[in-house]
Protein backbone atom coordinates (compact mmCIF):
# COMPACT_ATOMS: atom_id res chain seq x y z
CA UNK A 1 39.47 117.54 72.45
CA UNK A 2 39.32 121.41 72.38
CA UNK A 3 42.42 123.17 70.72
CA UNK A 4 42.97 125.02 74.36
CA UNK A 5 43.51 121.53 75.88
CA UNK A 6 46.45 120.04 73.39
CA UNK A 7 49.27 121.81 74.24
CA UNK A 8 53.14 122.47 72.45
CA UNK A 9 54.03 120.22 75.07
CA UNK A 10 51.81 117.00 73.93
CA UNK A 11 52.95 117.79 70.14
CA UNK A 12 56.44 117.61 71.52
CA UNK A 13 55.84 114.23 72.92
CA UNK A 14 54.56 112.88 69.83
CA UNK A 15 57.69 114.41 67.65
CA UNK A 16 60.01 112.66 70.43
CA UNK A 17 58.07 108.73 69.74
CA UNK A 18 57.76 109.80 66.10
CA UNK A 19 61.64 109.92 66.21
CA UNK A 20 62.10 106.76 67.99
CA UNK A 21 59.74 104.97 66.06
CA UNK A 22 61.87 105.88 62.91
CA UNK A 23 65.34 104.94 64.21
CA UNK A 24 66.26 108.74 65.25
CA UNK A 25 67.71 109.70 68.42
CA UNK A 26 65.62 112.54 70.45
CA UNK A 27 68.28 112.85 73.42
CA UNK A 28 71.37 113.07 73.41
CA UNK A 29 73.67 109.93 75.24
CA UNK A 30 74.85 110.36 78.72
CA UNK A 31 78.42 109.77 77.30
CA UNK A 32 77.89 113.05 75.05
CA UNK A 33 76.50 115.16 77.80
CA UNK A 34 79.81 113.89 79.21
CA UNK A 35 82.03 115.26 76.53
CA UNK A 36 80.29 118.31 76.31
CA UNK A 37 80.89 119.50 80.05
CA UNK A 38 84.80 119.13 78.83
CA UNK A 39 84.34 121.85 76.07
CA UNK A 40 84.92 125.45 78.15
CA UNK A 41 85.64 127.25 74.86
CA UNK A 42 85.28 127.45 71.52
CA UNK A 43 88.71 125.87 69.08
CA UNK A 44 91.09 128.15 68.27
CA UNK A 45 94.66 127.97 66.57
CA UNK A 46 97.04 129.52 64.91
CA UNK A 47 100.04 129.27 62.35
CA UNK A 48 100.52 129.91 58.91
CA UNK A 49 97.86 127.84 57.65
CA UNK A 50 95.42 129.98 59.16
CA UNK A 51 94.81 133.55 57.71
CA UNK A 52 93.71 136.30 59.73
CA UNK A 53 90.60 137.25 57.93
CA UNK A 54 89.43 139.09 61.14
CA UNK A 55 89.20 142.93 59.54
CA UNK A 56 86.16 141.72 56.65
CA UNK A 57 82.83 142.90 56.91
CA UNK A 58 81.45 139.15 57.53
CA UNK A 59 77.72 139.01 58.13
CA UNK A 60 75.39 135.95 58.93
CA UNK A 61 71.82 135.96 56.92
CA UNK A 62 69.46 133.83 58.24
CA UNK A 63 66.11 132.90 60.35
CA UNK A 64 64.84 135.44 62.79
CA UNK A 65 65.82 133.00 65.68
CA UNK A 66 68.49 131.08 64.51
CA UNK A 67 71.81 131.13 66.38
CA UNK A 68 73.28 127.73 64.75
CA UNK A 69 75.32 130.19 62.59
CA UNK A 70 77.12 127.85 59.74
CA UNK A 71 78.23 130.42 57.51
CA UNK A 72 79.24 134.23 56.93
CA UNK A 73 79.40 136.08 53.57
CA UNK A 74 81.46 138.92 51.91
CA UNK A 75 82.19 139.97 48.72
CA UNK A 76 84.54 142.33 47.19
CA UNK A 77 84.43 144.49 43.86
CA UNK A 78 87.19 143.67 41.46
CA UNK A 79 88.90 144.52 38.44
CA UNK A 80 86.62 144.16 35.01
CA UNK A 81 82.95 143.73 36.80
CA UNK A 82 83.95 140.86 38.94
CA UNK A 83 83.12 140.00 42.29
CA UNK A 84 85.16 138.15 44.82
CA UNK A 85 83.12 136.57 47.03
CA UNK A 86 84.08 134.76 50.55
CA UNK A 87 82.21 132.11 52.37
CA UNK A 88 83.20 131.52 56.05
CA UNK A 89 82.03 127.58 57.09
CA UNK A 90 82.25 127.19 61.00
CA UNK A 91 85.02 124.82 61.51
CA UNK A 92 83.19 122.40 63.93
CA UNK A 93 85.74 119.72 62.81
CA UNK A 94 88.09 121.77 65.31
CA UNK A 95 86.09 121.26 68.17
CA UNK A 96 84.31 118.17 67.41
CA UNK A 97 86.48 115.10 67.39
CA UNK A 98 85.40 112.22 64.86
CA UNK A 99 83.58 108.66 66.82
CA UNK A 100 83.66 110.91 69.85
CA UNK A 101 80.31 110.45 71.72
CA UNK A 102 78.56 113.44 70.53
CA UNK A 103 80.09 112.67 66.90
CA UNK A 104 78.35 108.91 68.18
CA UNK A 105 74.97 110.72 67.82
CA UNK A 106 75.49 113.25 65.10
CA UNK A 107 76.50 110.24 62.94
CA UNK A 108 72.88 108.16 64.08
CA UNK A 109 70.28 111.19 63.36
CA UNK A 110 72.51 112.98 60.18
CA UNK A 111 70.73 116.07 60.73
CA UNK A 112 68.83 118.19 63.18
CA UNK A 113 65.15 117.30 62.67
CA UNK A 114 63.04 120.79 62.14
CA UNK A 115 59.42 120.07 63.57
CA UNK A 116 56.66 122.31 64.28
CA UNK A 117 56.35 120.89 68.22
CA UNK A 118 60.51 121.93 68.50
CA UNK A 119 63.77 121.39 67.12
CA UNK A 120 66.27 118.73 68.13
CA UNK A 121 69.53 119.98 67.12
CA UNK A 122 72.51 117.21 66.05
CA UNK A 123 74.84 118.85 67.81
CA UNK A 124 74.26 119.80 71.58
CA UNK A 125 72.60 123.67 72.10
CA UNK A 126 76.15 124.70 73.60
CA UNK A 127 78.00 123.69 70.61
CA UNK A 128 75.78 124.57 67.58
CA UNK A 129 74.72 127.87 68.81
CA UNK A 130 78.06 128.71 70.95
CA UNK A 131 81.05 127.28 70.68
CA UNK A 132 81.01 126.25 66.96
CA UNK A 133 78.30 128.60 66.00
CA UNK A 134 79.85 131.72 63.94
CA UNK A 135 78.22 133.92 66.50
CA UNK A 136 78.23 138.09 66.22
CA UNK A 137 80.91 139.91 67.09
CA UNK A 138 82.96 136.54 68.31
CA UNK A 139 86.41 134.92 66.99
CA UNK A 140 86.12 131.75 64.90
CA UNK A 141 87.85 129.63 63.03
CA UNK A 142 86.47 128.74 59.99
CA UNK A 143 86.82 127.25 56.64
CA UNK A 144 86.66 129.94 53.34
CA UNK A 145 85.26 129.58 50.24
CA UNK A 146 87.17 132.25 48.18
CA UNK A 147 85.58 132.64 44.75
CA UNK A 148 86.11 135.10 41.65
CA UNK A 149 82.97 135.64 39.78
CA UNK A 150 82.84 137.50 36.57
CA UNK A 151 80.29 140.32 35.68
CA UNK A 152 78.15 137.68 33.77
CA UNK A 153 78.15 135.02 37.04
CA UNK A 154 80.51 132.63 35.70
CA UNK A 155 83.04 131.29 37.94
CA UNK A 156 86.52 132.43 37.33
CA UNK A 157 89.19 130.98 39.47
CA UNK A 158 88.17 129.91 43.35
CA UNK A 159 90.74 128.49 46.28
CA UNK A 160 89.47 126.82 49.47
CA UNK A 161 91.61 127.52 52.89
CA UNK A 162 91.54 128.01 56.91
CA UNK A 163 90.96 131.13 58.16
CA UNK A 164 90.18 133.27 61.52
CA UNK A 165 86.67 135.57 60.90
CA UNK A 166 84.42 137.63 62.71
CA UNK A 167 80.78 138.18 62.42
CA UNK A 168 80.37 141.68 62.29
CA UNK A 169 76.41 141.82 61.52
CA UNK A 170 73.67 138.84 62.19
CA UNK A 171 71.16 139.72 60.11
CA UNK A 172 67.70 137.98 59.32
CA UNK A 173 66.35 136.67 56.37
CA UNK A 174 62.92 138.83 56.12
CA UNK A 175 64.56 142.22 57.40
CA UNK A 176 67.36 142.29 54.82
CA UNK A 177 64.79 141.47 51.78
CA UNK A 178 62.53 143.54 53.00
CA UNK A 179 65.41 146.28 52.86
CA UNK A 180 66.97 145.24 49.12
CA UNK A 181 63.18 145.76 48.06
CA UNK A 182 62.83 148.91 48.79
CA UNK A 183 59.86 148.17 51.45
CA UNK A 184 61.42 148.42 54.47
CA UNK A 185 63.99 150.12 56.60
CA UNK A 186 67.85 149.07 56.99
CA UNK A 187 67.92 146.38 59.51
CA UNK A 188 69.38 147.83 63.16
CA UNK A 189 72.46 145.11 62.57
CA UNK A 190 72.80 146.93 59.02
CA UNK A 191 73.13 150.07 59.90
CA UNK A 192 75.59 149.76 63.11
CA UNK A 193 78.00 148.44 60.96
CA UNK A 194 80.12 151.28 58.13
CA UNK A 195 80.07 150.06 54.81
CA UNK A 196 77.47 147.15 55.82
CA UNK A 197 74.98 148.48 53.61
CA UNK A 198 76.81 149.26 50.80
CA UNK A 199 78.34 145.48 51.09
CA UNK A 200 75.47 143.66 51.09
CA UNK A 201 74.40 145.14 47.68
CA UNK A 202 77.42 143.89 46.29
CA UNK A 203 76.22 140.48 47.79
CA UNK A 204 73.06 140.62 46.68
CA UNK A 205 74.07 141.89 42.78
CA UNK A 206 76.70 138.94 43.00
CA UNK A 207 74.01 136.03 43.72
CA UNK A 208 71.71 137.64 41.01
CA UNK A 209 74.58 137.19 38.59
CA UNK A 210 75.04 133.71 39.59
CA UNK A 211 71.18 132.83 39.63
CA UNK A 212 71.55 133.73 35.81
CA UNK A 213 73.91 131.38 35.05
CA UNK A 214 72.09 128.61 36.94
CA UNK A 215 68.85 129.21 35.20
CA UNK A 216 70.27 129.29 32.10
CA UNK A 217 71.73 126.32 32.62
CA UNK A 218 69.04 124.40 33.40
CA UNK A 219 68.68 124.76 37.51
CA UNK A 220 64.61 124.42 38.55
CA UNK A 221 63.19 127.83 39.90
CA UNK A 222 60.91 126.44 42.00
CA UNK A 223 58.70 127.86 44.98
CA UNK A 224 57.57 125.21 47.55
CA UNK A 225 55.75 126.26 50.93
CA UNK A 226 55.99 124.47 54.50
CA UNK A 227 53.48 125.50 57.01
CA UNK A 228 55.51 126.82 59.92
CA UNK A 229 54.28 126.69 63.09
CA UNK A 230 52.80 129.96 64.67
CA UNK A 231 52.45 129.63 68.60
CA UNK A 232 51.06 132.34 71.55
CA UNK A 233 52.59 130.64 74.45
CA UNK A 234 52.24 127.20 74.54
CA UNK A 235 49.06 127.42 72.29
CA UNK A 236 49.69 126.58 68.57
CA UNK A 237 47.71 129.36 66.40
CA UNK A 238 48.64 128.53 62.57
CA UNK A 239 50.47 127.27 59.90
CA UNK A 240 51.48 129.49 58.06
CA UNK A 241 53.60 129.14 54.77
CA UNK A 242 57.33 130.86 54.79
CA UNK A 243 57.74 132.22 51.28
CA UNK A 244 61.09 132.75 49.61
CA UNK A 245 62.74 136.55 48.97
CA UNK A 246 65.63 138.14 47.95
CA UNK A 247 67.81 137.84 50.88
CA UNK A 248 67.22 133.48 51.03
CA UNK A 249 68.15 133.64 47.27
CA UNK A 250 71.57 135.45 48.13
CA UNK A 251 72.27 132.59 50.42
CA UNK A 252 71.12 130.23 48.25
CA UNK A 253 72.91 131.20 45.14
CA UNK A 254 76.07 131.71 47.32
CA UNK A 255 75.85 128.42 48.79
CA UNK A 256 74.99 126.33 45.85
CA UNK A 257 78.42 128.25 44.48
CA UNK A 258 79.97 127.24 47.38
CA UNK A 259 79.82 123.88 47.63
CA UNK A 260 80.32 123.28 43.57
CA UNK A 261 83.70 124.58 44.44
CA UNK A 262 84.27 121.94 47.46
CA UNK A 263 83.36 119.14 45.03
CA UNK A 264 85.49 119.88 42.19
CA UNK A 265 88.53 120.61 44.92
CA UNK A 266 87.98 117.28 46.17
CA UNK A 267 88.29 115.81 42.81
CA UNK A 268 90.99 117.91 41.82
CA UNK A 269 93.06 116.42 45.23
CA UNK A 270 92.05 113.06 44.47
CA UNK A 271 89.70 112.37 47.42
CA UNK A 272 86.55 110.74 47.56
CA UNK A 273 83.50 112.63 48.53
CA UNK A 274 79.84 112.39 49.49
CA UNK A 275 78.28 114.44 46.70
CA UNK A 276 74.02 115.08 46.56
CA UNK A 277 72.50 113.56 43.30
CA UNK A 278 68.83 113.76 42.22
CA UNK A 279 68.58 111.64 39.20
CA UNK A 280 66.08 112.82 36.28
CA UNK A 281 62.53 112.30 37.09
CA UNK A 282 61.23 109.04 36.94
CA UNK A 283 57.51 110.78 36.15
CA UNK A 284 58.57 112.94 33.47
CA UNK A 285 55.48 111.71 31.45
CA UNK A 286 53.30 113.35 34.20
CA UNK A 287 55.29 116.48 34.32
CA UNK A 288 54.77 116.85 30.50
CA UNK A 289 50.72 116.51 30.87
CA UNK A 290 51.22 119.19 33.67
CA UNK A 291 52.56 121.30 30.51
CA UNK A 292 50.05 120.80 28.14
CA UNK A 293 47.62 121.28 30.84
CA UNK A 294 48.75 124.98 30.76
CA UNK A 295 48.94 125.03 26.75
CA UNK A 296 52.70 124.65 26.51
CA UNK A 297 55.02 121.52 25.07
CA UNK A 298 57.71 119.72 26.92
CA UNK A 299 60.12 117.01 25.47
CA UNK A 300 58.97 113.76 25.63
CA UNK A 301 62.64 112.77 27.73
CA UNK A 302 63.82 115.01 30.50
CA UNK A 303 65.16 118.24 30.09
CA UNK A 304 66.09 120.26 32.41
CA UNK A 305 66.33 123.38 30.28
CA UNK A 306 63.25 122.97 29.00
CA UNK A 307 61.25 122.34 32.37
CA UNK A 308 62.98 125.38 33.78
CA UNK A 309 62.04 127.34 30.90
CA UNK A 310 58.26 126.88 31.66
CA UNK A 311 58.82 126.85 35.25
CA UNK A 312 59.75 130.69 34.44
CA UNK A 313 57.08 131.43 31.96
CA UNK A 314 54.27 130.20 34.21
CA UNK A 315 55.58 132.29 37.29
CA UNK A 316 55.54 134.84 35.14
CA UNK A 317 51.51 134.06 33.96
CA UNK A 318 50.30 132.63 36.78
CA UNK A 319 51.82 133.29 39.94
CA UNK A 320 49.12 132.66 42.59
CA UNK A 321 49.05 129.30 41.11
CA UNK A 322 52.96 128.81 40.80
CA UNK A 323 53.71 127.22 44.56
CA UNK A 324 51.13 124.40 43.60
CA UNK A 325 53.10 123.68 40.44
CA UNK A 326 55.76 123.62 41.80
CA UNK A 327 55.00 121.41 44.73
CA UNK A 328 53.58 118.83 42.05
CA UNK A 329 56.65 119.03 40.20
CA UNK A 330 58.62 118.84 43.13
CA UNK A 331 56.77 115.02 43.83
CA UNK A 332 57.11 114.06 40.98
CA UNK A 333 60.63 114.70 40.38
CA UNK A 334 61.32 112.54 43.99
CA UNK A 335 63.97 113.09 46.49
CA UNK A 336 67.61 113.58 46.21
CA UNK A 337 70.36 111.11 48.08
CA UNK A 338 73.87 111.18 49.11
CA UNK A 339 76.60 108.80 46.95
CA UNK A 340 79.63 108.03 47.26
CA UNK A 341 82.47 110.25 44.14
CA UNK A 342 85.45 108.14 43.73
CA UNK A 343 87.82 110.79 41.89
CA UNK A 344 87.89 110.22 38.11
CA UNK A 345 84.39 108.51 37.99
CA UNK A 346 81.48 110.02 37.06
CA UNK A 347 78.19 110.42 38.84
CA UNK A 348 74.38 111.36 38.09
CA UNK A 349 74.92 114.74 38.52
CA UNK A 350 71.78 117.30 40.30
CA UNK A 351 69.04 117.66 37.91
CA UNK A 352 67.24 120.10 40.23
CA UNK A 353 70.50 122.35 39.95
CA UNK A 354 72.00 121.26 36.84
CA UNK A 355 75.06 120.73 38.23
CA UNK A 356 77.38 117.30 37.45
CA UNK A 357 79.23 117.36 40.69
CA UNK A 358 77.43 119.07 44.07
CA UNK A 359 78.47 118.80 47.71
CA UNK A 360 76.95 119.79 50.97
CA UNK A 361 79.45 121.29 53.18
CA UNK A 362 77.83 124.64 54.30
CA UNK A 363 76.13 123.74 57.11
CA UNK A 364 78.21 121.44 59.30
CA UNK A 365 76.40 122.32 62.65
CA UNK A 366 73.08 120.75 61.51
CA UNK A 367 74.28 118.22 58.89
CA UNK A 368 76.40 115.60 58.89
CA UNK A 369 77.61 114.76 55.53
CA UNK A 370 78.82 118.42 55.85
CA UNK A 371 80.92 117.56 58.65
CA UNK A 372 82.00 114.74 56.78
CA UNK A 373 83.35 116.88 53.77
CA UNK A 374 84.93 119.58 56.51
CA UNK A 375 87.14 116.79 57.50
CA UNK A 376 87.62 115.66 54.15
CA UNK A 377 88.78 119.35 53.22
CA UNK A 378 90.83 119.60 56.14
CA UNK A 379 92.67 116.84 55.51
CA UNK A 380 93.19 117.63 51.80
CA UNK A 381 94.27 121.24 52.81
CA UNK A 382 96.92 119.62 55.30
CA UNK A 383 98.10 117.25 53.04
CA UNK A 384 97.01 114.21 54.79
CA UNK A 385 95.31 110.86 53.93
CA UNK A 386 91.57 111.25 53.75
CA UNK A 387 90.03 110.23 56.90
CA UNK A 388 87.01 108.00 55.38
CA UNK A 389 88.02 105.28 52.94
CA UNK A 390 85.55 104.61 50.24
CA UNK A 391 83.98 101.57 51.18
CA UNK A 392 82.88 103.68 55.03
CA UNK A 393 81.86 106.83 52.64
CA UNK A 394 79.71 104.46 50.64
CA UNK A 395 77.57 103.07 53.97
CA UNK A 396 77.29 106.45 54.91
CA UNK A 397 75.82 108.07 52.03
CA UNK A 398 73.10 105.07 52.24
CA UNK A 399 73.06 105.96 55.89
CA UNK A 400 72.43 109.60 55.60
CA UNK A 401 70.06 109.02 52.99
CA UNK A 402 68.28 106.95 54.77
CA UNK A 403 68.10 109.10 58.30
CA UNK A 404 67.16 111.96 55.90
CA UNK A 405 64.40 110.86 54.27
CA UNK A 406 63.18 109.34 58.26
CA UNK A 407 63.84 112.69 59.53
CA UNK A 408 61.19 114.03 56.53
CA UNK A 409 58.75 111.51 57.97
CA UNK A 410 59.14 112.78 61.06
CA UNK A 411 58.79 116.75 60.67
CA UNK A 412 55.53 115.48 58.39
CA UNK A 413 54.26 113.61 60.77
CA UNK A 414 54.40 116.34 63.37
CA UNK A 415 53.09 118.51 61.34
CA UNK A 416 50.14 116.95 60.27
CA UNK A 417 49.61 116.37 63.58
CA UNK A 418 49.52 119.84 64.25
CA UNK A 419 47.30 120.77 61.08
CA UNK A 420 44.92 117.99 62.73
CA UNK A 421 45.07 119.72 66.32
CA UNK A 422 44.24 123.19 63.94
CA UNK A 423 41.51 121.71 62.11
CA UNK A 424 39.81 119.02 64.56
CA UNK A 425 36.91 121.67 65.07
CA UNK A 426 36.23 122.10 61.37
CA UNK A 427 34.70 118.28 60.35
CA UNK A 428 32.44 118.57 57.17
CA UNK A 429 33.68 121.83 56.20
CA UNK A 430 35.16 121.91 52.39
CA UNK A 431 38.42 123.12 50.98
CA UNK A 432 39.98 123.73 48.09
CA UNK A 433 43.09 121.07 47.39
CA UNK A 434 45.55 120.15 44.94
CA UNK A 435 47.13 116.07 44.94
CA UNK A 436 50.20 116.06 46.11
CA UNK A 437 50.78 112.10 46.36
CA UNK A 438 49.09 109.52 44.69
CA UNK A 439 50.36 105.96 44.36
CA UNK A 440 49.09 102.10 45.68
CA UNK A 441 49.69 103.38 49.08
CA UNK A 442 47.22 106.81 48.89
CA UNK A 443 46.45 109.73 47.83
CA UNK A 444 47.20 112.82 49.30
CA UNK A 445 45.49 116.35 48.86
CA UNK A 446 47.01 119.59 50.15
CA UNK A 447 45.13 122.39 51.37
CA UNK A 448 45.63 126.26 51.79
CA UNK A 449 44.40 127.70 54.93
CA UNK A 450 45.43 126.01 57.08
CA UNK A 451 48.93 124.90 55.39
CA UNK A 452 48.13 121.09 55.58
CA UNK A 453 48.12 117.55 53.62
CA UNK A 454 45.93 115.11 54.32
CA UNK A 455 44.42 111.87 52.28
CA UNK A 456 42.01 111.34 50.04
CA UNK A 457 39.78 108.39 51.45
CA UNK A 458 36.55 108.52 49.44
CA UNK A 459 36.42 109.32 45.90
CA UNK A 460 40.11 108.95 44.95
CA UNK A 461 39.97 107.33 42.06
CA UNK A 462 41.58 108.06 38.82
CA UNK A 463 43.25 112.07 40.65
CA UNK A 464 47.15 112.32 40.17
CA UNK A 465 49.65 114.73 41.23
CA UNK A 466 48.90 118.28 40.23
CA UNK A 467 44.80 117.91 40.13
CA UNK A 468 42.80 120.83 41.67
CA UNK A 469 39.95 118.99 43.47
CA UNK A 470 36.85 119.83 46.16
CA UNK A 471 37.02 117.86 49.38
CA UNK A 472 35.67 117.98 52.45
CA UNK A 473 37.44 116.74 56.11
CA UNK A 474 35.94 113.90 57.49
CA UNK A 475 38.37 113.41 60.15
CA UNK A 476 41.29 114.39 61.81
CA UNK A 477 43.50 112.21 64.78
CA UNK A 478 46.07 114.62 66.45
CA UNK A 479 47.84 111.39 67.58
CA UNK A 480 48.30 109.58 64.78
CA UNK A 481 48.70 112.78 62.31
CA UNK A 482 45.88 111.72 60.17
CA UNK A 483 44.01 114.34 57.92
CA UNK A 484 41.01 112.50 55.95
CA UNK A 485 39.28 114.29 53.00
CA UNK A 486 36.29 113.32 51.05
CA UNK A 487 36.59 114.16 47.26
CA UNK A 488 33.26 116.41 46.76
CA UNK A 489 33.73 117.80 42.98
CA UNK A 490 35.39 117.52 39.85
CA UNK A 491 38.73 117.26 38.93
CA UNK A 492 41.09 120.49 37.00
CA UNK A 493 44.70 120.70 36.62
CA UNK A 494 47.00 123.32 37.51
């Protein structure tokens, strides 16, 4: 079928049975569209608890297009080199009561599921990018973060409480780098706001400082590339990869900060919590071959320190190359899970981060073991009994594991399918690939232009993850998702 005749619209159709086929939920229930015409306005209180936080220059970094705003930022010089730096979390706890019927459906997907036919949001389009979205130049309430970093990045003292903010600049991920770089003009959102400018190097010097003290302690710099989908119309023209910058590390670094700080306050309250674990990587033996494939040594156990170490030397000597490292290691290290923290107990801790105790709580409109540890916060902050008791916390970290890791198969799945629709004209040609999967169930190749995976169906024995390797497509099934390569030369690594 020509490219002309598959339109966004039949992609869409297979992300919605992909979905149902994997236990996700593509609609929302007539009971939540229900609830939802009974929100007119967005939650708002006040009382002591509350602080009036109103007067900050708060600004929202994110995608181009995204209005499901789940945090602000601001940070403020202090004495000695430090910097205290908020984080505003849209309180959708406020507005969104728990085993309500949109809460119903949240609780089924876990997440809003990102694929390149369309996104299906967990919360209803009114909610995430209205009423509970920290929207510009609107009054929210909101959850703050408030921590005191030190000149070197090291976490001082922090405090976690409810406040009122407004979002005085939303401002996009590519402008703003573009901007600390030095290659591009101050965004329009920048420069309408006094001070804005000068604020958001603060920001940015801040999340430098704490990158530091992550690397050196062992976090994983890695770069890993998702072909996003480019469209004219209703006519899908490329996948493209979205590379990181300058402005997505402030967030990151500030967010990783962020919810550190909600996991030890949770402890220190004596509450359970959902924390995110990735144990050490079960293929370490393949990650150290990777190593002495580029002439360096790696402990023959796991080390964190050490892997990040050469993660930094060989983005430093071979950059082009570094995304496909890193997307072996990434495999290889597998994928992270939610688990239950009883309070006094330890846990596996985030290799990826190097970090013993990690929550998520930063981005409650599109994920909901955030919203789970808002209303764990809020409950701590007023003094009441946690609303989840352990055993319920422990079925949903399986659950939201679980619906995770489906909601990966999904966006794959839909985007294979539209690498197939992209490259269904282009049988017999050959690519360049690197393996990105290979186990008793396949082996999978990924390929540069377009940004696409596909399997390895003749000539795949003996490859493993991070092997360079000829192919050529065979065949492609927009349906189904399927990408089929022929291995056509020899085999390098990385």
């Amino acid at each position: 079928m020509p490219p002309e005749q598959v339109s966004g619209a039949q992609l869409l159709d297979i992300a919605r049975r992909a979905m149902l086929a994997r236990g996700l939920e593509p609609d929302f229930p007539p009971a939540a569209a229900q609830q939802l015409r009974g929100i007119s306005a967005p939650a708002m209180e006040r009382g002591a608890q509350i602080r009036d936080l109103r007067s900050l220059p708060w600004c929202s970094i994110d995608n181009d297009d995204s209005r499901d705003l789940d945090q602000l930022s601001v940070a403020q010089p202090a004495d000695g080199g430090s910097v205290r730096i908020l984080v505003a979390v849209a309180d959708v706890a406020a507005t969104l009561a728990r085993d309500s019927a949109i809460d119903a459906h949240a609780r089924v997907n876990t997440t809003s599921v990102y694929t390149a036919a369309g996104i299906f949001p967990m919360l209803p389009e009114r909610l995430a990018t209205d009423l509970t979205s920290l929207a510009e130049n609107a009054e929210r309430l909101s959850l703050v973060v408030d921590m005191d970093v030190a000149g070197d990045g090291t976490l001082r003292s922090s405090d976690i409480y409810r406040a009122l903010v407004v979002n005085r600049a939303k401002l996009a991920y590519d402008g703003v780098a573009a901007w600390l770089d030095g290659k591009g003009p101050a965004p329009p959102g920048l420069a309408a706001v006094a001070g804005m400018a000068q604020q958001l190097r603060v920001q940015d010097g801040a999340a430098q400082a704490l990158k530091r003290v992550r690397c050196n302690a062992g976090a994983l710099g890695l770069t890993t590339l998702e072909g996003q989908a480019v469209y004219a119309g209703a006519t899908l023209l490329d996948l493209r990869p979205e590379e990181d910058n300058r402005a997505k590390e402030l967030i990151e670094y500030f967010m990783i900060a962020a919810n550190s700080v909600v996991a030890a306050y949770l402890e220190r309250r004596g509450f359970p919590s959902l924390l995110r674990a990735l144990p050490a990587p079960r293929r370490w033996d393949r990650i150290v071959q990777l190593a002495q494939a580029c002439g360096e040594r790696l402990p023959a156990a796991p080390d964190g320190r050490a892997l990040s170490e050469f993660l930094v030397r060989r983005r430093q000597a071979a950059p082009a190359q570094f995304a496909d490292l890193s997307l072996a290691v990434v495999k290889l290290i597998g994928a992270g899970e939610y688990v239950l923290k009883q309070p006094g107990q330890p846990t596996e801790g985030h290799f990826g981060l190097a970090l013993h105790d990690y929550a998520h709580a930063t981005a409650p409109n599109r994920r909901f073991p955030d919203l789970i540890t808002q209303r764990l916060l809020k409950a701590a902050l007023g003094g009441g009994p946690a609303p989840y008791a352990a055993d319920e916390l422990r079925t949903l970290a399986a659950h939201c594991t679980a619906q995770e890791g489906n909601a990966a198969r999904v966006e794959r799945h839909v985007r294979k399918s539209a690498a197939a629709l992209l490259l269904q004209a282009r049988i017999g040609e050959q690519f360049d690939a690197v393996v990105t999967g290979a186990s008793d169930k396949g082996t999978w190749v990924r390929i540069s232009h377009p940004l696409a995976e596909g399997r390895v169906v003749q000539g795949f024995a003996r490859l493993d993850v991070g092997d360079r390797v000829r192919v050529q497509l065979s065949h492609t099934d927009v349906e189904r998702g399927f990408i089929d390569f022929a291995r056509v030369g020899g085999v390098g690594l990385l």
